[in-house]
C-alpha atoms as a PDB file:
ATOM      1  CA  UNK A   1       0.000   0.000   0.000  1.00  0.00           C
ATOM      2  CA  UNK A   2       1.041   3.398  -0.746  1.00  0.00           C
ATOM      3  CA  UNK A   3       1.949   5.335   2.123  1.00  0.00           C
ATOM      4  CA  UNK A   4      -0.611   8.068   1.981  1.00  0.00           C
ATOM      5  CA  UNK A   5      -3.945   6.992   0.894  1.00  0.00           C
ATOM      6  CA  UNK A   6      -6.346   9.125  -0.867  1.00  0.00           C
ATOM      7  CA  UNK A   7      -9.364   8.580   1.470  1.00  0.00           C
ATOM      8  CA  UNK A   8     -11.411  10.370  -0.261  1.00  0.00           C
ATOM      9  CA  UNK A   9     -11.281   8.421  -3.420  1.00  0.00           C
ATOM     10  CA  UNK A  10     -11.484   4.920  -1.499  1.00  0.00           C
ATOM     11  CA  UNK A  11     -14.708   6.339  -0.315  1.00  0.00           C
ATOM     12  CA  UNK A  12     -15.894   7.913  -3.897  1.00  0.00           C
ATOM     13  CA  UNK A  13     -15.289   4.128  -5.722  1.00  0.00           C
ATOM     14  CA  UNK A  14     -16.598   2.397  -2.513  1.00  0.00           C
ATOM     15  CA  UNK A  15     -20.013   4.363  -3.146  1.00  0.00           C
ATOM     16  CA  UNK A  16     -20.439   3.631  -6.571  1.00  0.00           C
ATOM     17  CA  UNK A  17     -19.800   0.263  -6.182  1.00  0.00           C
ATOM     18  CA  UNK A  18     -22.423   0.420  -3.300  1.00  0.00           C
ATOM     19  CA  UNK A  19     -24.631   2.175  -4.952  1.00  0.00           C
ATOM     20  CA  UNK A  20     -24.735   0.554  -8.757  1.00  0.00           C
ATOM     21  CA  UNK A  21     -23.073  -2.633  -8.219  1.00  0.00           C
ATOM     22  CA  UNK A  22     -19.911  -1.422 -11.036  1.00  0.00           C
ATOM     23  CA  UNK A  23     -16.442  -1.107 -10.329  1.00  0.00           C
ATOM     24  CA  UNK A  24     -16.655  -4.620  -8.475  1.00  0.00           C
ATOM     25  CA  UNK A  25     -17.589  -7.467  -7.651  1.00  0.00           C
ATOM     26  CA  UNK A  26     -21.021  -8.425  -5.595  1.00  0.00           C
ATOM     27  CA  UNK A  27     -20.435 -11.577  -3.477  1.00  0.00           C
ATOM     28  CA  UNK A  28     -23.668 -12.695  -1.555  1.00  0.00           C
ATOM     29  CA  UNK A  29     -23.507 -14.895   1.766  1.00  0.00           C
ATOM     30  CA  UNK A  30     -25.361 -18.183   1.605  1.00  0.00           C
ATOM     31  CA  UNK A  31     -27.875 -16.700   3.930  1.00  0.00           C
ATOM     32  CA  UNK A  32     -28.691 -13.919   2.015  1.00  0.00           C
ATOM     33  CA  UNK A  33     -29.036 -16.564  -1.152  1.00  0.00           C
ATOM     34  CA  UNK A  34     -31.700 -18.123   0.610  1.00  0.00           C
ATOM     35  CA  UNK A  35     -33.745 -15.358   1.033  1.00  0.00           C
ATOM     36  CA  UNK A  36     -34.762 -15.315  -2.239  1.00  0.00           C
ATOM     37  CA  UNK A  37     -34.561 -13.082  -5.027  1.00  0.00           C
ATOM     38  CA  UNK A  38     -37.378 -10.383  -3.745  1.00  0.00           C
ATOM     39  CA  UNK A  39     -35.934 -10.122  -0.177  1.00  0.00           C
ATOM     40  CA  UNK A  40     -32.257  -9.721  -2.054  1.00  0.00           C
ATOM     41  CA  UNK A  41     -33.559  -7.015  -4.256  1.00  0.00           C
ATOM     42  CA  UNK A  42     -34.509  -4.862  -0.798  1.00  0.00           C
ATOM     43  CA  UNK A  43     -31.511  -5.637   0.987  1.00  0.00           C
ATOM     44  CA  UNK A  44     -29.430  -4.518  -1.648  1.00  0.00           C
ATOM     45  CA  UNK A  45     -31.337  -0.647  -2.184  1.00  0.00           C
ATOM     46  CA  UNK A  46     -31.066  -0.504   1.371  1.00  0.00           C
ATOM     47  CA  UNK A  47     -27.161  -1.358   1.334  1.00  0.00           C
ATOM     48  CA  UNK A  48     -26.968   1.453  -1.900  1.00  0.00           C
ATOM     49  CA  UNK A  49     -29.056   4.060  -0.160  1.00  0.00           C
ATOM     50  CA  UNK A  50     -26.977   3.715   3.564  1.00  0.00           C
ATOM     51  CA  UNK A  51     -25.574   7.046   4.329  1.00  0.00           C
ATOM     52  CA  UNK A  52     -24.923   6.862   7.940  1.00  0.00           C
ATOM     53  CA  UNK A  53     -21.317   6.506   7.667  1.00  0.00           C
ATOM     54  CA  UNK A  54     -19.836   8.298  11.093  1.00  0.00           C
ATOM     55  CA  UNK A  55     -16.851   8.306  12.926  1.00  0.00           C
ATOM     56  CA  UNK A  56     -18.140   5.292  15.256  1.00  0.00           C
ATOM     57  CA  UNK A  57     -18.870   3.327  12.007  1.00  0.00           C
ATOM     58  CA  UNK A  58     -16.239   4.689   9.710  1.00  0.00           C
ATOM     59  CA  UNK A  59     -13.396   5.715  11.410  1.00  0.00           C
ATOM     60  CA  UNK A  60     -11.088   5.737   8.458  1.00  0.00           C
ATOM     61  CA  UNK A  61     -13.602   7.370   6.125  1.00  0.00           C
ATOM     62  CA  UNK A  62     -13.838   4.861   2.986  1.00  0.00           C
ATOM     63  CA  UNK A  63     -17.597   4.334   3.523  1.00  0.00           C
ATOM     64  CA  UNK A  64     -16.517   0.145   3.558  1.00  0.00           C
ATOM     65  CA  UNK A  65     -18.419  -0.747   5.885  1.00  0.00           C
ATOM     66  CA  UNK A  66     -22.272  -0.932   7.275  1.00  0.00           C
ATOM     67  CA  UNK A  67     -24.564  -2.348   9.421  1.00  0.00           C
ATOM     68  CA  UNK A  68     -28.612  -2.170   8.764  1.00  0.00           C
ATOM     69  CA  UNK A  69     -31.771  -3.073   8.906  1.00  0.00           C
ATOM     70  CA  UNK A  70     -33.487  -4.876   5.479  1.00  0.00           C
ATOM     71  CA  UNK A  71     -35.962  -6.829   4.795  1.00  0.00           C
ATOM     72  CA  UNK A  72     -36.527  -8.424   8.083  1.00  0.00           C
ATOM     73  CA  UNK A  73     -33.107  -9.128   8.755  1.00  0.00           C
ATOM     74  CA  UNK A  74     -29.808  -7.715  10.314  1.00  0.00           C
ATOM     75  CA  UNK A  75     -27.451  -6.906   7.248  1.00  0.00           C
ATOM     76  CA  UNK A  76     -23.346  -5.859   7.004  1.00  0.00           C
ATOM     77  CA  UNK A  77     -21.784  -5.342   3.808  1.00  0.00           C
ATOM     78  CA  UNK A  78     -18.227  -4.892   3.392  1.00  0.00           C
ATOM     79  CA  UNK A  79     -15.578  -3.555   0.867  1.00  0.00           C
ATOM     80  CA  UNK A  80     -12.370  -5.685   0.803  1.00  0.00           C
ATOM     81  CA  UNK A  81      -9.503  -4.473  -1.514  1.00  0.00           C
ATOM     82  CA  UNK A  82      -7.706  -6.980  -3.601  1.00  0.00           C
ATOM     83  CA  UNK A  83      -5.065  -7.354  -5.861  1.00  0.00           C
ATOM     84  CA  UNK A  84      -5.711  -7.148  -9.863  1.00  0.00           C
ATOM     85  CA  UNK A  85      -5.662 -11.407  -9.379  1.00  0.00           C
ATOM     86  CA  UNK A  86      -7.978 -11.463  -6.413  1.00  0.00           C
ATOM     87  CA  UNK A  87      -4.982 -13.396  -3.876  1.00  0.00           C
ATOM     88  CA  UNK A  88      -3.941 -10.385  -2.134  1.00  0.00           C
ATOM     89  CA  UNK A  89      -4.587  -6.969  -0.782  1.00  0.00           C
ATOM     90  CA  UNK A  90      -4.614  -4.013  -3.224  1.00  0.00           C
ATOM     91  CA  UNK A  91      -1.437  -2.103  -2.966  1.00  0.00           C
ATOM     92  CA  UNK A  92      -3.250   1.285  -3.179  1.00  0.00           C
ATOM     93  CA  UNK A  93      -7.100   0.773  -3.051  1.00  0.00           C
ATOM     94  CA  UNK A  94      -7.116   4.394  -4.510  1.00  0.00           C
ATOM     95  CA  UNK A  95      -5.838   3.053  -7.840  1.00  0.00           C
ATOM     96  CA  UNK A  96      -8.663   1.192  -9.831  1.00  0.00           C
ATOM     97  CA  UNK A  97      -5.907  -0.167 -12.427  1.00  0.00           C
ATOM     98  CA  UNK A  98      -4.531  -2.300  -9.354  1.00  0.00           C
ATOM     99  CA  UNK A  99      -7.450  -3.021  -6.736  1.00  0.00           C
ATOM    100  CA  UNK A 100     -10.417  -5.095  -7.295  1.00  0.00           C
ATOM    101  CA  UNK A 101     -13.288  -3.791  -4.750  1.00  0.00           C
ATOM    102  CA  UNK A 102     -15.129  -6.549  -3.874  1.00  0.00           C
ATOM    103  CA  UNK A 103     -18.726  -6.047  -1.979  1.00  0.00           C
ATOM    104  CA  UNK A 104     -19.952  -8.744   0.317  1.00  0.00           C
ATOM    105  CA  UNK A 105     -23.391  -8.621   1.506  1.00  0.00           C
ATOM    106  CA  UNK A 106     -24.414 -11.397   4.881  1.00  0.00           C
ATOM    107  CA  UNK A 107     -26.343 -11.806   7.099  1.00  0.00           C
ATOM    108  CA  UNK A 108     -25.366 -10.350  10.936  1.00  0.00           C
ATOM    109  CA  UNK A 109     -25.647 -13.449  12.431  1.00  0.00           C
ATOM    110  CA  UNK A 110     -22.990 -15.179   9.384  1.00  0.00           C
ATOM    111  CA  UNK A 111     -20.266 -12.634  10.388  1.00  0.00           C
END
């Protein structure tokens, strides 16, 4: 990883992906799976619209992480930064021509 980080921008790509499911990759947990597609629709606009990122919940400011309330259930998603070959950690999540953002959506109970 670089040694300064352009926060900002980690945020910016974390909230597209978020938001419109591009610049990534969507992983869902086996729990949310099983929910069906209907209940998985809901979850994820509630995981795009989230906005209460705060400095108890995102103390670094990249908006990769969030905890909420969908469709009946408890729901995290998370933003993990990997290498352009998906093995290891990005070495500057800021740079989209070496990270791949991957979003994973579960179930609080499956963390």
């Amino acid at each position: 990883m670089t040694d300064i980080l352009d926060v900002g921008r980690v945020a910016a790509l974390n909230d597209i992906l978020r938001r419109s499911l591009s610049g990534g990759t969507l992983v869902l947990s086996a729990g949310i799976v099983a929910l069906g597609r209907e209940r998985q629709q809901i979850i994820l606009d509630t995981v795009a619209a989230f906005d209460r990122f705060d400095a108890d919940n995102d103390p670094f400011g990249e908006h990769d992480f969030g905890a909420l309330e969908a469709a009946g259930e408890r729901v995290f998603f998370k933003i993990d930064y990997l290498d352009r070959a998906g093995r290891f950690a990005s070495p500057d999540p800021a740079d989209t021509s070496v990270t791949t953002r991957v979003l994973t959506v579960l179930l609080a109970g499956e963390y």
